[in-house]
C-alpha atoms as a PDB file:
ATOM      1  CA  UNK A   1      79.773  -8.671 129.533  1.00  0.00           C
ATOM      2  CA  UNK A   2      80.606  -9.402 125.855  1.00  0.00           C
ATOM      3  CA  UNK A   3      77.237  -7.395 124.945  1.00  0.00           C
ATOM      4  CA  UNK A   4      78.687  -4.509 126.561  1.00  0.00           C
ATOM      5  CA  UNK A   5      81.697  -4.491 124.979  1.00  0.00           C
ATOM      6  CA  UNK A   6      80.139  -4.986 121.592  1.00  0.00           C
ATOM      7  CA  UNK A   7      77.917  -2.018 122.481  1.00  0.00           C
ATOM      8  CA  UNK A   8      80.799   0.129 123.473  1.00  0.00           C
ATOM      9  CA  UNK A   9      82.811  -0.849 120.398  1.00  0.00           C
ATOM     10  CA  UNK A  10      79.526   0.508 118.069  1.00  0.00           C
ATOM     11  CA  UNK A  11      79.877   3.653 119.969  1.00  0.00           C
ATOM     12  CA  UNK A  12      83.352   4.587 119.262  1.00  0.00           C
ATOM     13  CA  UNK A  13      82.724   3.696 115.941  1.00  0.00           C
ATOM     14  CA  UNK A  14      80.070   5.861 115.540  1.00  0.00           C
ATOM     15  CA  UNK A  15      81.510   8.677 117.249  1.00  0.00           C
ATOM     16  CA  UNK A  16      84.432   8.203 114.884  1.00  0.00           C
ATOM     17  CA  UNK A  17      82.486   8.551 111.808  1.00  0.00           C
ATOM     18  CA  UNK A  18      80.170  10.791 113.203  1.00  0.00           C
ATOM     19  CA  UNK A  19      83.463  13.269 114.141  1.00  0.00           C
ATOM     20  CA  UNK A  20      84.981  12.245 110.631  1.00  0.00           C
ATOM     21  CA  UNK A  21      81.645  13.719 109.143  1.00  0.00           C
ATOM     22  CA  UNK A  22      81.586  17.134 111.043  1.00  0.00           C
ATOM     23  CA  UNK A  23      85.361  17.882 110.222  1.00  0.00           C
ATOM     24  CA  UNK A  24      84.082  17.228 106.251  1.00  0.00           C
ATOM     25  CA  UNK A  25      81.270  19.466 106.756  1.00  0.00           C
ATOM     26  CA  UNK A  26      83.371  22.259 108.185  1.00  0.00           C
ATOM     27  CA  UNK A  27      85.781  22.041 105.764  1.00  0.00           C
ATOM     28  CA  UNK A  28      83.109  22.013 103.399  1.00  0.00           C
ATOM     29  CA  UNK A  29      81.260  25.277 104.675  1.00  0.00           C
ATOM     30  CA  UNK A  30      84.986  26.712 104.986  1.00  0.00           C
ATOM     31  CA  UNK A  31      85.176  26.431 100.867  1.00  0.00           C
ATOM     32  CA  UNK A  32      82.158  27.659 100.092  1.00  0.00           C
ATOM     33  CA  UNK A  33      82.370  30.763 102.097  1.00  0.00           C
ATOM     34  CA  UNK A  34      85.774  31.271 100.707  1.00  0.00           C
ATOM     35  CA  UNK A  35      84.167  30.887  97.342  1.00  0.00           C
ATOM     36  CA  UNK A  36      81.145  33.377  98.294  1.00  0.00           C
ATOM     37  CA  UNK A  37      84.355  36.368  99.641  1.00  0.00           C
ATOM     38  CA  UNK A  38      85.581  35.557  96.413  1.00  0.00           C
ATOM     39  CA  UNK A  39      82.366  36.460  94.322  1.00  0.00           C
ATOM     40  CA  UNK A  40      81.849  39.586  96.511  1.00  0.00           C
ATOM     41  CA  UNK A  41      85.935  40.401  95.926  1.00  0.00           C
ATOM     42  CA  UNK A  42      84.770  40.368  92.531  1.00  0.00           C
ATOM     43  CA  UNK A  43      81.490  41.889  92.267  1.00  0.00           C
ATOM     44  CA  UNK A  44      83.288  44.869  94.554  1.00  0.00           C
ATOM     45  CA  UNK A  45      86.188  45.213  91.851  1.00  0.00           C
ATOM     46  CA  UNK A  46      83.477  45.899  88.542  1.00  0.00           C
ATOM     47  CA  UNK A  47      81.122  48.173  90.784  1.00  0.00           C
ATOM     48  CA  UNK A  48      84.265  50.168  91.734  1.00  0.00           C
ATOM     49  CA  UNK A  49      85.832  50.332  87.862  1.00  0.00           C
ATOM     50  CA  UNK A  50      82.152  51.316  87.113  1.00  0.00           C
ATOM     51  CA  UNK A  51      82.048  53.782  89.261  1.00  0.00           C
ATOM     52  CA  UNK A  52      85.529  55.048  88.600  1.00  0.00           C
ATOM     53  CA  UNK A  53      84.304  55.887  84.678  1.00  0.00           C
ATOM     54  CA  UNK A  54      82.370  58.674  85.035  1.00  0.00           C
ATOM     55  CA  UNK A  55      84.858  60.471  87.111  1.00  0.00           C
ATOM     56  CA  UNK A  56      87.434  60.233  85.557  1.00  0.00           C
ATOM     57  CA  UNK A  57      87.042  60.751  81.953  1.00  0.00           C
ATOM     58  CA  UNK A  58      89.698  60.133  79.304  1.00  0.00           C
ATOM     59  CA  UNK A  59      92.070  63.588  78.010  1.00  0.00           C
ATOM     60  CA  UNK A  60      90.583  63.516  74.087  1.00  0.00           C
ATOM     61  CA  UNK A  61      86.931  63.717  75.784  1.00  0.00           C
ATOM     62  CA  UNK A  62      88.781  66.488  78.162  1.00  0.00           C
ATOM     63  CA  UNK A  63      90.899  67.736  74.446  1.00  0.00           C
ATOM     64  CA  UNK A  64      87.250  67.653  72.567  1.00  0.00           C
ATOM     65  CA  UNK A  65      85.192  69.843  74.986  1.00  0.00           C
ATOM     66  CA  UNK A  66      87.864  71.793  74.935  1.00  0.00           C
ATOM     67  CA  UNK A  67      87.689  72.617  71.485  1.00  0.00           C
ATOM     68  CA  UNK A  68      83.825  72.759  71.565  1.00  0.00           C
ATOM     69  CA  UNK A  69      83.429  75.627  73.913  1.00  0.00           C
ATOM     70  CA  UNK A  70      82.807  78.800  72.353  1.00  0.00           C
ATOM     71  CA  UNK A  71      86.189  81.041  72.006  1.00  0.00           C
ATOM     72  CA  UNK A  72      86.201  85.006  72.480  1.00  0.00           C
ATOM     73  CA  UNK A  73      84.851  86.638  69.467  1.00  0.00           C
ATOM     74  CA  UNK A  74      84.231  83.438  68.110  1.00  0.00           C
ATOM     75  CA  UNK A  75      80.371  83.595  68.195  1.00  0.00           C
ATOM     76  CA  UNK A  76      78.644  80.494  68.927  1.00  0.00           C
ATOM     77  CA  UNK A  77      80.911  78.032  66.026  1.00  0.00           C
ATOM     78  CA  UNK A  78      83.964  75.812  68.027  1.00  0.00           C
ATOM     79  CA  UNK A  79      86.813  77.157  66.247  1.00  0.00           C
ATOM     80  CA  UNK A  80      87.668  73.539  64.487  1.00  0.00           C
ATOM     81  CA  UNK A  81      84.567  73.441  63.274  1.00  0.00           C
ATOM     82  CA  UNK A  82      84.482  77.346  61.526  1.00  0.00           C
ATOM     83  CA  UNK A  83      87.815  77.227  60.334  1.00  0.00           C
ATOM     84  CA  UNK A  84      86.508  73.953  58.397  1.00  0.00           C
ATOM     85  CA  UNK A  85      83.202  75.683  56.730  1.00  0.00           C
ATOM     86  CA  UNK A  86      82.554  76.882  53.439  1.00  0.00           C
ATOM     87  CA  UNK A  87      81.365  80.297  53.100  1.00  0.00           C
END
């Protein structure tokens, strides 16, 4: 009987460490797919201020075109521009 017990005694052993191991390697796979949400948090935030650029464009570009369209009777010259010829 003392083999049996020696037998049983490696296998709760075993299953202890072999249980120890799987809660490391879940906790392990837990990080790292916290750390991959973070990256694609990330990523998500610099497409989206990329993308928000073009529409939304910033009032002296808005103040500039404005001045750079052709007035009334002005001809084809912005009016900044011909009041700031010679001739």
């Amino acid at each position: 009987m003392p083999h049996f017990r020696d037998v049983a005694d490696h296998l709760r052993r075993t299953d202890t460490e072999v249980r120890s191991l799987d809660e490391l390697l879940n906790s392990v796979l837990d990080a790292h797919l916290a750390r991959v949400g973070t990256w694609q948090n990330d990523d998500m935030r610099r497409i989206s201020a990329w993308a928000a650029i073009p529409g939304h464009p910033h009032p002296r570009g808005q103040d500039l075109r404005h001045e750079l369209r052709p007035h009334a009777g002005s001809e084809t010259f912005p009016t900044w521009l011909r009041s700031t010829s010679v001739g």
